[in-house]
PDB file of N, CA and C in Angstrom:
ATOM      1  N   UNK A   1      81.465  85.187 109.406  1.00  0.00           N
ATOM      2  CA  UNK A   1      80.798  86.418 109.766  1.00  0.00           C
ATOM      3  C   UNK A   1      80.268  87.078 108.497  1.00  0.00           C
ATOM      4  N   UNK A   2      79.129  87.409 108.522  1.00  0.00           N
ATOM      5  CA  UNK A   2      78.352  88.071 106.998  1.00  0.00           C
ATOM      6  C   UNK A   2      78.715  89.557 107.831  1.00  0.00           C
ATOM      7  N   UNK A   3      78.702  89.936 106.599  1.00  0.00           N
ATOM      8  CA  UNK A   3      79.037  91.368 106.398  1.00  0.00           C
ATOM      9  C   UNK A   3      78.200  92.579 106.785  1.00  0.00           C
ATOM     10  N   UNK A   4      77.864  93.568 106.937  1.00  0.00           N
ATOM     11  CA  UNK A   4      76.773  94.371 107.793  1.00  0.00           C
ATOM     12  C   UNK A   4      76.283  95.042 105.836  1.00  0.00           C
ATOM     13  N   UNK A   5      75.338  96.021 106.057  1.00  0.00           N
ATOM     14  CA  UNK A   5      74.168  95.971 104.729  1.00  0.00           C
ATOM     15  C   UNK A   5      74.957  97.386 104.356  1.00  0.00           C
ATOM     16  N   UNK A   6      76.161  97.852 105.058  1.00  0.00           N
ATOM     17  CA  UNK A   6      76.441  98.949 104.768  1.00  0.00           C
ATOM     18  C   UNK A   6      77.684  98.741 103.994  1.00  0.00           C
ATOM     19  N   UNK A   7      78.241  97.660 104.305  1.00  0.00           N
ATOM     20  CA  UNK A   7      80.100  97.012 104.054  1.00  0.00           C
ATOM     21  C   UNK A   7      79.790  96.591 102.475  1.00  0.00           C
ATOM     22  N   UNK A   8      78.507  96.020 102.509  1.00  0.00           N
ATOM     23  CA  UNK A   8      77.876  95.342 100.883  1.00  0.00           C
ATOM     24  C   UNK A   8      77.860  96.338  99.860  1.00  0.00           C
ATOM     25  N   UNK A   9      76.968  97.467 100.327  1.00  0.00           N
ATOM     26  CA  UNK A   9      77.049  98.610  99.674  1.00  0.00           C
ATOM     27  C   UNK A   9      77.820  99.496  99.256  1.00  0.00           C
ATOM     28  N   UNK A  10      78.995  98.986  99.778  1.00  0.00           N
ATOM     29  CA  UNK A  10      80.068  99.862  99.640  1.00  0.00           C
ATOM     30  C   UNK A  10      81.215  99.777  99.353  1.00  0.00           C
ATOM     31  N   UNK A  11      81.148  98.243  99.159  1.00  0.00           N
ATOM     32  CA  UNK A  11      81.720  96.951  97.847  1.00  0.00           C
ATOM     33  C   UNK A  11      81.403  97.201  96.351  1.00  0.00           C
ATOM     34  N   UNK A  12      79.973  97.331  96.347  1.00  0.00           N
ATOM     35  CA  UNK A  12      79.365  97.096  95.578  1.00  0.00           C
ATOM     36  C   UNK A  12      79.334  98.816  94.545  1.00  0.00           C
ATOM     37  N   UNK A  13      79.092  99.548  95.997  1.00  0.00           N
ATOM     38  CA  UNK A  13      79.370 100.448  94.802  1.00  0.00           C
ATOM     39  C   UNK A  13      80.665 101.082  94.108  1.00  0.00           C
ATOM     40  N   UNK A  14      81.913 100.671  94.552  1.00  0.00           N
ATOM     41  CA  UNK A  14      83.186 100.656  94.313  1.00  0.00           C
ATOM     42  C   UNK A  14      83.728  99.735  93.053  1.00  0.00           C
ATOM     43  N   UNK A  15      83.166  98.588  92.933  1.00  0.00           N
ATOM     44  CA  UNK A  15      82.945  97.617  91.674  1.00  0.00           C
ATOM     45  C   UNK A  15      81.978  98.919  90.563  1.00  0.00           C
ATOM     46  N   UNK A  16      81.087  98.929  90.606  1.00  0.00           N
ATOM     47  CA  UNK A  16      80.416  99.683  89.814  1.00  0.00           C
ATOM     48  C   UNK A  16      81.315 101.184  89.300  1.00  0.00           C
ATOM     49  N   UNK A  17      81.722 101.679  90.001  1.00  0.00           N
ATOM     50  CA  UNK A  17      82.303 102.836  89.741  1.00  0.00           C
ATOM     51  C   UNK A  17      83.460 102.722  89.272  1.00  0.00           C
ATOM     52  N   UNK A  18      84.206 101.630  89.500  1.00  0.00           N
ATOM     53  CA  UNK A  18      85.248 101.161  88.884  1.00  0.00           C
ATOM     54  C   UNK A  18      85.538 100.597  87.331  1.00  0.00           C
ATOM     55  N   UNK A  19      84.334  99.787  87.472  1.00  0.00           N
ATOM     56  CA  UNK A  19      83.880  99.569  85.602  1.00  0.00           C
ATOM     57  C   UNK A  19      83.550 100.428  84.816  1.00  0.00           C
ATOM     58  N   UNK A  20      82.915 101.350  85.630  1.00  0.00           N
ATOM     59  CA  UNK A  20      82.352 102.779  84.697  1.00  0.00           C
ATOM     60  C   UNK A  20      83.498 103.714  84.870  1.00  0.00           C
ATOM     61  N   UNK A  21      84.232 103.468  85.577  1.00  0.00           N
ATOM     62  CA  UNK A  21      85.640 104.363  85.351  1.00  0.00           C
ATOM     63  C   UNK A  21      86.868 103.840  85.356  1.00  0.00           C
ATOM     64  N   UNK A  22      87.298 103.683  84.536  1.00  0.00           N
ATOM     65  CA  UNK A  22      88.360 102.577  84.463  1.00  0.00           C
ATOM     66  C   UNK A  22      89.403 103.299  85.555  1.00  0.00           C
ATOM     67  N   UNK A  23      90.801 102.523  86.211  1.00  0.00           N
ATOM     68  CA  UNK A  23      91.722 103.426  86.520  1.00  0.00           C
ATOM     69  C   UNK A  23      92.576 103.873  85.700  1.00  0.00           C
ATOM     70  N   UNK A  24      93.169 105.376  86.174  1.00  0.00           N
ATOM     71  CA  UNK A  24      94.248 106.052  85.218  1.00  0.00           C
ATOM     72  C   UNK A  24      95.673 105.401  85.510  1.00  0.00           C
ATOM     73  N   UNK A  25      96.446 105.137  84.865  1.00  0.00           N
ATOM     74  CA  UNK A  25      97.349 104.225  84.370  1.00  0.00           C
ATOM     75  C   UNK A  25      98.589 105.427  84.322  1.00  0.00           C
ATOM     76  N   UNK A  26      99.452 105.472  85.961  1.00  0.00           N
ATOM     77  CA  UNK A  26     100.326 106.360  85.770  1.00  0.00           C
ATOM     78  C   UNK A  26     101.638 105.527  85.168  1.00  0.00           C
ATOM     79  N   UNK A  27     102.289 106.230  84.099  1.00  0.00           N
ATOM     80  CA  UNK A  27     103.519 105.821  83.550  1.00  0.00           C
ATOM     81  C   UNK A  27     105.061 106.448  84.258  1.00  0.00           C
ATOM     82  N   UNK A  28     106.007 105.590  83.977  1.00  0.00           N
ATOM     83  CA  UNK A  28     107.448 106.207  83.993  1.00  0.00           C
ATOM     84  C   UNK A  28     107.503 106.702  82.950  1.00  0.00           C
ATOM     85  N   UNK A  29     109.109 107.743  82.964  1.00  0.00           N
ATOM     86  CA  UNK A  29     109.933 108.331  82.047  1.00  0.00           C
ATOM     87  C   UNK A  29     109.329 107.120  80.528  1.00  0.00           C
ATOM     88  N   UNK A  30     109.724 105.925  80.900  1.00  0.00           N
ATOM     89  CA  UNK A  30     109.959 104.535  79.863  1.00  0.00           C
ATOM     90  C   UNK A  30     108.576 104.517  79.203  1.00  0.00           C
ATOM     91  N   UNK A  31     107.685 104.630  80.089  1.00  0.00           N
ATOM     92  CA  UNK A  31     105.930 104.377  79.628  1.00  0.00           C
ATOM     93  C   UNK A  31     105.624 102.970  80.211  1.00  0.00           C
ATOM     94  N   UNK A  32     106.547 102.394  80.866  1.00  0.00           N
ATOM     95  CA  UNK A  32     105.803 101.349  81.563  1.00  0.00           C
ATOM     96  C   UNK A  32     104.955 101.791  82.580  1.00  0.00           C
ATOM     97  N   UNK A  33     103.858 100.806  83.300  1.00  0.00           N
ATOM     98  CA  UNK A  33     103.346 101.377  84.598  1.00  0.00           C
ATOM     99  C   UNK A  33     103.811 101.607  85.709  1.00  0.00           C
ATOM    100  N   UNK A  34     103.467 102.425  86.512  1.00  0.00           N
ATOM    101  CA  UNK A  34     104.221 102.646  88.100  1.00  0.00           C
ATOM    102  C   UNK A  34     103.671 101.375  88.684  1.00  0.00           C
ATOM    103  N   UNK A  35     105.036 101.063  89.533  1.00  0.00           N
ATOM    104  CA  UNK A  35     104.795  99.979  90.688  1.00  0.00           C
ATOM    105  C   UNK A  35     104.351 100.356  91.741  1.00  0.00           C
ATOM    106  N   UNK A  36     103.563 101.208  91.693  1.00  0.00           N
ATOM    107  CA  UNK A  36     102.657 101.228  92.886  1.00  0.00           C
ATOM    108  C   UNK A  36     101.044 101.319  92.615  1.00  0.00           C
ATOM    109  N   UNK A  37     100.545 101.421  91.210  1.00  0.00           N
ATOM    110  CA  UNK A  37      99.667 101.114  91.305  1.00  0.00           C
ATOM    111  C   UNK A  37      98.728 100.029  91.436  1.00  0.00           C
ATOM    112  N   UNK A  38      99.554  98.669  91.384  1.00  0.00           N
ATOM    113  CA  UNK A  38      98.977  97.446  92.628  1.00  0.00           C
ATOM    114  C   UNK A  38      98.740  97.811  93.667  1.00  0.00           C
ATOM    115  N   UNK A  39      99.463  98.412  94.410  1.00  0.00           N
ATOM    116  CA  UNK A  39      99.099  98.521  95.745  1.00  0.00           C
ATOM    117  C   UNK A  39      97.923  99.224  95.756  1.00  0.00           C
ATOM    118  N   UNK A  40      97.836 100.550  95.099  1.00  0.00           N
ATOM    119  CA  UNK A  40      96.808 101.279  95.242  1.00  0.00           C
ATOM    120  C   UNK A  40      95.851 100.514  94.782  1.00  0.00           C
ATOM    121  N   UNK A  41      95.506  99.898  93.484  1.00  0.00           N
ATOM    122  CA  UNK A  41      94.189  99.524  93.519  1.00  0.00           C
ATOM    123  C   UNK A  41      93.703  98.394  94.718  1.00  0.00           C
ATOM    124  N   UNK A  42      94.594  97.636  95.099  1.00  0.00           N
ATOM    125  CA  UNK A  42      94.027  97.328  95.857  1.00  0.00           C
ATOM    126  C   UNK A  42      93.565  97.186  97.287  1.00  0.00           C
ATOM    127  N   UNK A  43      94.832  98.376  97.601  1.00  0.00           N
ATOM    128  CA  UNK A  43      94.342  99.000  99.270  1.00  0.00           C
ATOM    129  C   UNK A  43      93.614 100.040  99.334  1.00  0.00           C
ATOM    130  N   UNK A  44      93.951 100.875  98.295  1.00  0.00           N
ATOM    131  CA  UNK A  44      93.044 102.289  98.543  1.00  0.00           C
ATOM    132  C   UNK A  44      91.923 102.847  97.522  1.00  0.00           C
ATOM    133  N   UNK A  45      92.283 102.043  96.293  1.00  0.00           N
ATOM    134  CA  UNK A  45      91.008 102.239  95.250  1.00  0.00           C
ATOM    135  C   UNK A  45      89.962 102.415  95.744  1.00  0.00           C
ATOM    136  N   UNK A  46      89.442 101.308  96.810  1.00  0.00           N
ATOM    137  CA  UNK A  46      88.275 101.009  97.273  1.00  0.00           C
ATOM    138  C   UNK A  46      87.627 102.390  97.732  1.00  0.00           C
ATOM    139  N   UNK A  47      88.150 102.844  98.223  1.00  0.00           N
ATOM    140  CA  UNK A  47      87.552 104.545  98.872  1.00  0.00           C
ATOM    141  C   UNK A  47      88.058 105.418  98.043  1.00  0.00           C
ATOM    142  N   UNK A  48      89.318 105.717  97.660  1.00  0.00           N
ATOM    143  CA  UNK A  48      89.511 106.984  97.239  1.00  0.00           C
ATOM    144  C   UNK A  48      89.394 106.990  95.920  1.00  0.00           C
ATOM    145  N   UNK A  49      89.182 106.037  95.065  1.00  0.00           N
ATOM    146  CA  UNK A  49      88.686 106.007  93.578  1.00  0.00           C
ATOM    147  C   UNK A  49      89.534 105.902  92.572  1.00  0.00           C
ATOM    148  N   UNK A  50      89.129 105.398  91.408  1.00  0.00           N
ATOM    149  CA  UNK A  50      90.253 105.216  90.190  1.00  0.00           C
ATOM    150  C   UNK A  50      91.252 106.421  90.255  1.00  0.00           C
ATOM    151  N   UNK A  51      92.501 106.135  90.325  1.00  0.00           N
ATOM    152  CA  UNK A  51      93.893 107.385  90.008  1.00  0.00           C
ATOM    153  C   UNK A  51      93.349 108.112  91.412  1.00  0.00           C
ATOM    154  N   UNK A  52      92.688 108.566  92.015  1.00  0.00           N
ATOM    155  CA  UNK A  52      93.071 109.016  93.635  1.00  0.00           C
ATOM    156  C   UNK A  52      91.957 109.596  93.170  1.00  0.00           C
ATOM    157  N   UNK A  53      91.122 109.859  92.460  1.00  0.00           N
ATOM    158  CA  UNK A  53      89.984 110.722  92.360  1.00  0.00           C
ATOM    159  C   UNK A  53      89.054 111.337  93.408  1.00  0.00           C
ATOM    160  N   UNK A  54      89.074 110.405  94.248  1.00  0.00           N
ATOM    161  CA  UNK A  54      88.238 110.806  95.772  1.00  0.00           C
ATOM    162  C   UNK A  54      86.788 110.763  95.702  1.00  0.00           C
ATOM    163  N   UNK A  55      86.691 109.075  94.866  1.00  0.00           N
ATOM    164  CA  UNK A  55      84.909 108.919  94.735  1.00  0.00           C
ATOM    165  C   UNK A  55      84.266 108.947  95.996  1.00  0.00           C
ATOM    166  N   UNK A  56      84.835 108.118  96.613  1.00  0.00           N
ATOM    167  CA  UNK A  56      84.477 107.848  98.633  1.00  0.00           C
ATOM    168  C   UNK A  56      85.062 108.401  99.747  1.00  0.00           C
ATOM    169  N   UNK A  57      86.205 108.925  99.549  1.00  0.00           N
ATOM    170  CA  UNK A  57      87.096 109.285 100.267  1.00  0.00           C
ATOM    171  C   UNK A  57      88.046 110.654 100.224  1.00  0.00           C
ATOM    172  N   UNK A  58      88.260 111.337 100.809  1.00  0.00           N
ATOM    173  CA  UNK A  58      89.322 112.381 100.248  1.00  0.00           C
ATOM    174  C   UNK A  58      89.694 112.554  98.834  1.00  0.00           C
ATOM    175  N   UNK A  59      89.772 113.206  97.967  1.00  0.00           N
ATOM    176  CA  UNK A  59      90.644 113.221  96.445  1.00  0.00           C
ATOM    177  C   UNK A  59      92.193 113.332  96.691  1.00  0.00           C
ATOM    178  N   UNK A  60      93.134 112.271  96.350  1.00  0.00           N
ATOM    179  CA  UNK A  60      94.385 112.617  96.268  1.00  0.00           C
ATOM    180  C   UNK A  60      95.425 113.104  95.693  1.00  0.00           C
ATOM    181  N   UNK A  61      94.770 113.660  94.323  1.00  0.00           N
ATOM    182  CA  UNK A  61      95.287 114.035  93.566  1.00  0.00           C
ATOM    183  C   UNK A  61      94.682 115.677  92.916  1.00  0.00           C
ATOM    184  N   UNK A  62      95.773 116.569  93.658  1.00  0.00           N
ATOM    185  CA  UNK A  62      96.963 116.613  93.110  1.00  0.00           C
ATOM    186  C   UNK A  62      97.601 116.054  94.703  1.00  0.00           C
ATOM    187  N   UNK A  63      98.899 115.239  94.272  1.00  0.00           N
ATOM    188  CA  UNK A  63      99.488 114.520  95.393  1.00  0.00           C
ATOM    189  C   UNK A  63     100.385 115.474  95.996  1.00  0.00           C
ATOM    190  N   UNK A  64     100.567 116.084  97.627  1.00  0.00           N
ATOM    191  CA  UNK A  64     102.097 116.981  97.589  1.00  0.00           C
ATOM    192  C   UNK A  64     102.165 116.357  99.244  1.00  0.00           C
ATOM    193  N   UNK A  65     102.268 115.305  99.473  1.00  0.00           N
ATOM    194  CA  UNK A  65     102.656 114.690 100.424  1.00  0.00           C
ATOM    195  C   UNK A  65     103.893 114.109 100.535  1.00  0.00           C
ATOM    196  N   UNK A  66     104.670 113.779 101.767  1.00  0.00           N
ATOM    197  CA  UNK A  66     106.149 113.048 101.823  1.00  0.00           C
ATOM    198  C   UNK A  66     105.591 111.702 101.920  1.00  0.00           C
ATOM    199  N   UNK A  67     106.620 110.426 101.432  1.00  0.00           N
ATOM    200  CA  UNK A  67     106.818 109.333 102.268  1.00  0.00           C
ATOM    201  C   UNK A  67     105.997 109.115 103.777  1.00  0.00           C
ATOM    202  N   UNK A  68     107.237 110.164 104.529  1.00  0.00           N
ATOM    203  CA  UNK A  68     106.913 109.742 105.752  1.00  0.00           C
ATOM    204  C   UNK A  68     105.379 110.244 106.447  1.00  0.00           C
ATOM    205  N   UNK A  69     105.079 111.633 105.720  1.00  0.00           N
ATOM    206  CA  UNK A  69     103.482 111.527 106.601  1.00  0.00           C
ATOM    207  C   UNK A  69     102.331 110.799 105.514  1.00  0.00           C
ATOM    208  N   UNK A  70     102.515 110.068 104.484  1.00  0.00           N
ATOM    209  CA  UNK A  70     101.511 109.085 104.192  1.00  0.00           C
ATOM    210  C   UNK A  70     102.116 107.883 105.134  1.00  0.00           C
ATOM    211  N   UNK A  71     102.928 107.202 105.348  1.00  0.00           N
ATOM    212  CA  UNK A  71     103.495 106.452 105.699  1.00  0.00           C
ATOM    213  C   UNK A  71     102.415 106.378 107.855  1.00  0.00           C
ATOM    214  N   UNK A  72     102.448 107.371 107.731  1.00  0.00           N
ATOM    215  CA  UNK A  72     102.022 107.861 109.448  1.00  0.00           C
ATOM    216  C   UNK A  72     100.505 107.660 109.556  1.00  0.00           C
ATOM    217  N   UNK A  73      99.943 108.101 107.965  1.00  0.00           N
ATOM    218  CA  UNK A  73      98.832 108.507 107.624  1.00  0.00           C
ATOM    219  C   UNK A  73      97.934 106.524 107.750  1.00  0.00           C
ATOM    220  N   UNK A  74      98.745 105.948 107.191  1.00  0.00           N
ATOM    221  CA  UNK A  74      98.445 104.960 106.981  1.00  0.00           C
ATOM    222  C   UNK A  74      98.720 104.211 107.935  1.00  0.00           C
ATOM    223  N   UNK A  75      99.532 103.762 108.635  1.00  0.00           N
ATOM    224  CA  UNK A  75      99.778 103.887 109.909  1.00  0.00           C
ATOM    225  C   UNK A  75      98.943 103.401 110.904  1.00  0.00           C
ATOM    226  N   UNK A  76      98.707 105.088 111.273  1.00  0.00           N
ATOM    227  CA  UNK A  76      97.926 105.722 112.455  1.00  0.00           C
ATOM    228  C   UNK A  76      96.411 105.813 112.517  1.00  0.00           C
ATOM    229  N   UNK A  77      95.910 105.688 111.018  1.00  0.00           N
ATOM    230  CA  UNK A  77      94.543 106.156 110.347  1.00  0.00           C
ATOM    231  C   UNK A  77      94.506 107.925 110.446  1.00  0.00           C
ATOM    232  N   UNK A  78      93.301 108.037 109.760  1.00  0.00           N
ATOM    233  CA  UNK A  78      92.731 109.581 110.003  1.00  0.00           C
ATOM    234  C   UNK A  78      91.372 109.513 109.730  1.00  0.00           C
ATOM    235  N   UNK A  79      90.996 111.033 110.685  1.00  0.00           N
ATOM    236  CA  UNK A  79      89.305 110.678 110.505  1.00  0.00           C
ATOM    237  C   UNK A  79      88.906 109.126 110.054  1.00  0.00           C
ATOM    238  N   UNK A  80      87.860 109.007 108.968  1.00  0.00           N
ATOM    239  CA  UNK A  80      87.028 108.079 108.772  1.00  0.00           C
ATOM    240  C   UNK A  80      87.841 106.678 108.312  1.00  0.00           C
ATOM    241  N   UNK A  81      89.363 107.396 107.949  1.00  0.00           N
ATOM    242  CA  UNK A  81      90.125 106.088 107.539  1.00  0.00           C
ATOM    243  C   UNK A  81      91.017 105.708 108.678  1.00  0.00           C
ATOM    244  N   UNK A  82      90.326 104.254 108.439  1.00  0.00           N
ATOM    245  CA  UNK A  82      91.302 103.041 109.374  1.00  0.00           C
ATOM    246  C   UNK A  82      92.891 102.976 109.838  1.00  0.00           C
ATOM    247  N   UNK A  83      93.559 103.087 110.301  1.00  0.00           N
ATOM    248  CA  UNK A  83      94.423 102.254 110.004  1.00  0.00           C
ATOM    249  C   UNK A  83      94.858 101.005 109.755  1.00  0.00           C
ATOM    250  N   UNK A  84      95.931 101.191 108.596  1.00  0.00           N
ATOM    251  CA  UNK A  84      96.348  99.571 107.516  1.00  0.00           C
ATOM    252  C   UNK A  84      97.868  98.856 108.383  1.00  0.00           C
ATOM    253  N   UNK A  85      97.636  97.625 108.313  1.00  0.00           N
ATOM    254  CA  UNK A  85      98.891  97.374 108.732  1.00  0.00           C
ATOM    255  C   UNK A  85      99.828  97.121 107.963  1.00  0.00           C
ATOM    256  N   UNK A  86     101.257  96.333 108.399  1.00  0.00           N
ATOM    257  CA  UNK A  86     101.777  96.451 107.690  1.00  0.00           C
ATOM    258  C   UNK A  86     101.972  95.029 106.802  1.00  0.00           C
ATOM    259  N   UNK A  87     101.171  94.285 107.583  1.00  0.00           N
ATOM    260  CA  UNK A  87     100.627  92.757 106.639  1.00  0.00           C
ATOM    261  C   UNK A  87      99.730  93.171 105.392  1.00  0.00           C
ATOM    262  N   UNK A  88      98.860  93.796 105.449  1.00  0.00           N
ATOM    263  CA  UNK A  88      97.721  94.116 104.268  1.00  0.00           C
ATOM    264  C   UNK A  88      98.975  95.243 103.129  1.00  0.00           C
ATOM    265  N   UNK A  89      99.763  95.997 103.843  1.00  0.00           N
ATOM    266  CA  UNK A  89     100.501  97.667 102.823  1.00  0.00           C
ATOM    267  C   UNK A  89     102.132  97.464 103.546  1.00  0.00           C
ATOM    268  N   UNK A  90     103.114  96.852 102.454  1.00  0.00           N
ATOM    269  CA  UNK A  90     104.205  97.048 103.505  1.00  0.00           C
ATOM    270  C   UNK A  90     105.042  98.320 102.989  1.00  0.00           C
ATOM    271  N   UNK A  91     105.484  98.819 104.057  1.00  0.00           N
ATOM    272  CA  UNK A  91     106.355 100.117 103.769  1.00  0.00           C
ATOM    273  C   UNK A  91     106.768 100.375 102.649  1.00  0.00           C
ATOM    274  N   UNK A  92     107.523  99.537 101.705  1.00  0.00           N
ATOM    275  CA  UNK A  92     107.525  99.561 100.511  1.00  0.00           C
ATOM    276  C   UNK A  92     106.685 100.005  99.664  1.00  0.00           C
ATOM    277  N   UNK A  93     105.812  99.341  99.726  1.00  0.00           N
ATOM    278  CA  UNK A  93     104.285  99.486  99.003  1.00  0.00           C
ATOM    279  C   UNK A  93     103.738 100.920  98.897  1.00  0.00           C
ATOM    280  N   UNK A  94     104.067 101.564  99.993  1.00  0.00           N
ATOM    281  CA  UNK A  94     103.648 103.183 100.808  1.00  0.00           C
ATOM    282  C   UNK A  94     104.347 103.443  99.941  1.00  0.00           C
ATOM    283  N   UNK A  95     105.817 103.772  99.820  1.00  0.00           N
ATOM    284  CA  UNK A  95     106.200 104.390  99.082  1.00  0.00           C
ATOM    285  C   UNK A  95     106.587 104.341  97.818  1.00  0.00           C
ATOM    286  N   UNK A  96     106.024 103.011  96.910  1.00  0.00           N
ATOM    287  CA  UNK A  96     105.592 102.895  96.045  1.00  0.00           C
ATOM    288  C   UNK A  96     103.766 103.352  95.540  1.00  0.00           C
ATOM    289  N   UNK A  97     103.693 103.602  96.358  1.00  0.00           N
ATOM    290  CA  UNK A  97     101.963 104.289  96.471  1.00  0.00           C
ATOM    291  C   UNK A  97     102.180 106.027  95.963  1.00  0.00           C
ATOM    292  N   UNK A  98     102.862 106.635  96.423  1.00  0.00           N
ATOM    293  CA  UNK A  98     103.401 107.879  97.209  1.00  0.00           C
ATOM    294  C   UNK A  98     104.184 108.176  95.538  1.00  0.00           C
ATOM    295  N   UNK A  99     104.452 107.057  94.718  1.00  0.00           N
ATOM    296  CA  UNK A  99     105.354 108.039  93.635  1.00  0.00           C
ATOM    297  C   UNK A  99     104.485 107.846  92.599  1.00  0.00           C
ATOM    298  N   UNK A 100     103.471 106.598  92.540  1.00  0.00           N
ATOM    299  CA  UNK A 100     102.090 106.101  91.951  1.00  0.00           C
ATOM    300  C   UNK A 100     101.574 107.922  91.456  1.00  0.00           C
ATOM    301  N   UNK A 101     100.983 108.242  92.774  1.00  0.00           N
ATOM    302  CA  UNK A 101     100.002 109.411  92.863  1.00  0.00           C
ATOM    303  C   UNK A 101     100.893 110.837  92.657  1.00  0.00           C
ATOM    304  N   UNK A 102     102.361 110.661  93.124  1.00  0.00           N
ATOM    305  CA  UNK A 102     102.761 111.720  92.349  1.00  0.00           C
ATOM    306  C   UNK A 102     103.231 111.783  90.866  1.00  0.00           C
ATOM    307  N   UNK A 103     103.172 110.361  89.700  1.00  0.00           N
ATOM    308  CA  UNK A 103     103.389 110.659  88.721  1.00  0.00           C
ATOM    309  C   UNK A 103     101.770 110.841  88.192  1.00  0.00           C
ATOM    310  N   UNK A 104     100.801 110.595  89.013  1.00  0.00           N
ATOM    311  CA  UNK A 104      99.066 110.677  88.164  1.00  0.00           C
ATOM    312  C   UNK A 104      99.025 112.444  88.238  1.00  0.00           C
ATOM    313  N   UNK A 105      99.703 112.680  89.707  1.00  0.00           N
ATOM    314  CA  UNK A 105      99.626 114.445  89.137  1.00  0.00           C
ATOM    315  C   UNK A 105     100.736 115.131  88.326  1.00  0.00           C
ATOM    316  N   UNK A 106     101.800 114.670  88.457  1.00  0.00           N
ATOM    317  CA  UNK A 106     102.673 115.170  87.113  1.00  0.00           C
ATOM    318  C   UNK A 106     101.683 115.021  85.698  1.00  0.00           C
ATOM    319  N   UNK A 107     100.949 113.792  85.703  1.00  0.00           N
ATOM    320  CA  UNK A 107     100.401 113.930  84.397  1.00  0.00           C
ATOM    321  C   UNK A 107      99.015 114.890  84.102  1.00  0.00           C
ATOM    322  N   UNK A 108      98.859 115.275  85.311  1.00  0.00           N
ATOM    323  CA  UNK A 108      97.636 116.241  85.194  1.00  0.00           C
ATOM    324  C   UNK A 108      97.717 117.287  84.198  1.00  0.00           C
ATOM    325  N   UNK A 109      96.820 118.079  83.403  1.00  0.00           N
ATOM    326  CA  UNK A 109      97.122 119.431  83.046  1.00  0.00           C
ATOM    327  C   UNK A 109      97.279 120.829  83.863  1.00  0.00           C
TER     328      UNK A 109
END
């Protein structure tokens, strides 16, 4: 199945915006990276933008959400976003997502 001229575009401009903006790189206490930003780049980057920025999609940052209603959020979908299952994002992942975006806003000013 080829892709519709809108799905291309919107690949395409997510690659582009991504090179021209690198993602922000949330750390632990340690300075290693958070384990959830795999997941994010590659379930939700696509719309909501490097570090949650909200190039395509909602801005997520500053983050003040629980577990359980991203968990619902993702889920269930909202407005324009889909719902993910739990083959593509597993629960884990959510809430490794969920501490991702709350250490990118701890690091905010």
């Amino acid at each position: 199945m080829k892709p519709s001229g809108w799905a291309v575009a919107l690949i395409t401009s997510a690659v582009i915006l991504t090179a021209a903006h690198p993602p922000a790189v949330a750390q632990d206490a340690k300075g290693s990276k958070s384990s959830g930003q795999p997941a994010y780049d590659r379930v939700c980057q696509i719309c909501h933008g490097p570090g949650g920025r909200g190039d395509g999609a909602p801005r997520l940052i500053p983050f003040d959400r629980s577990y359980e209603e991203l968990l619902a959020i993702v889920r269930d979908g909202r407005g324009e976003m889909p719902p993910i299952s739990e083959r593509r994002l597993k629960d884990e992942e959510v809430a490794q997502v969920v501490e991702y975006l709350k250490s990118l806003s701890a690091a905010q000013p």
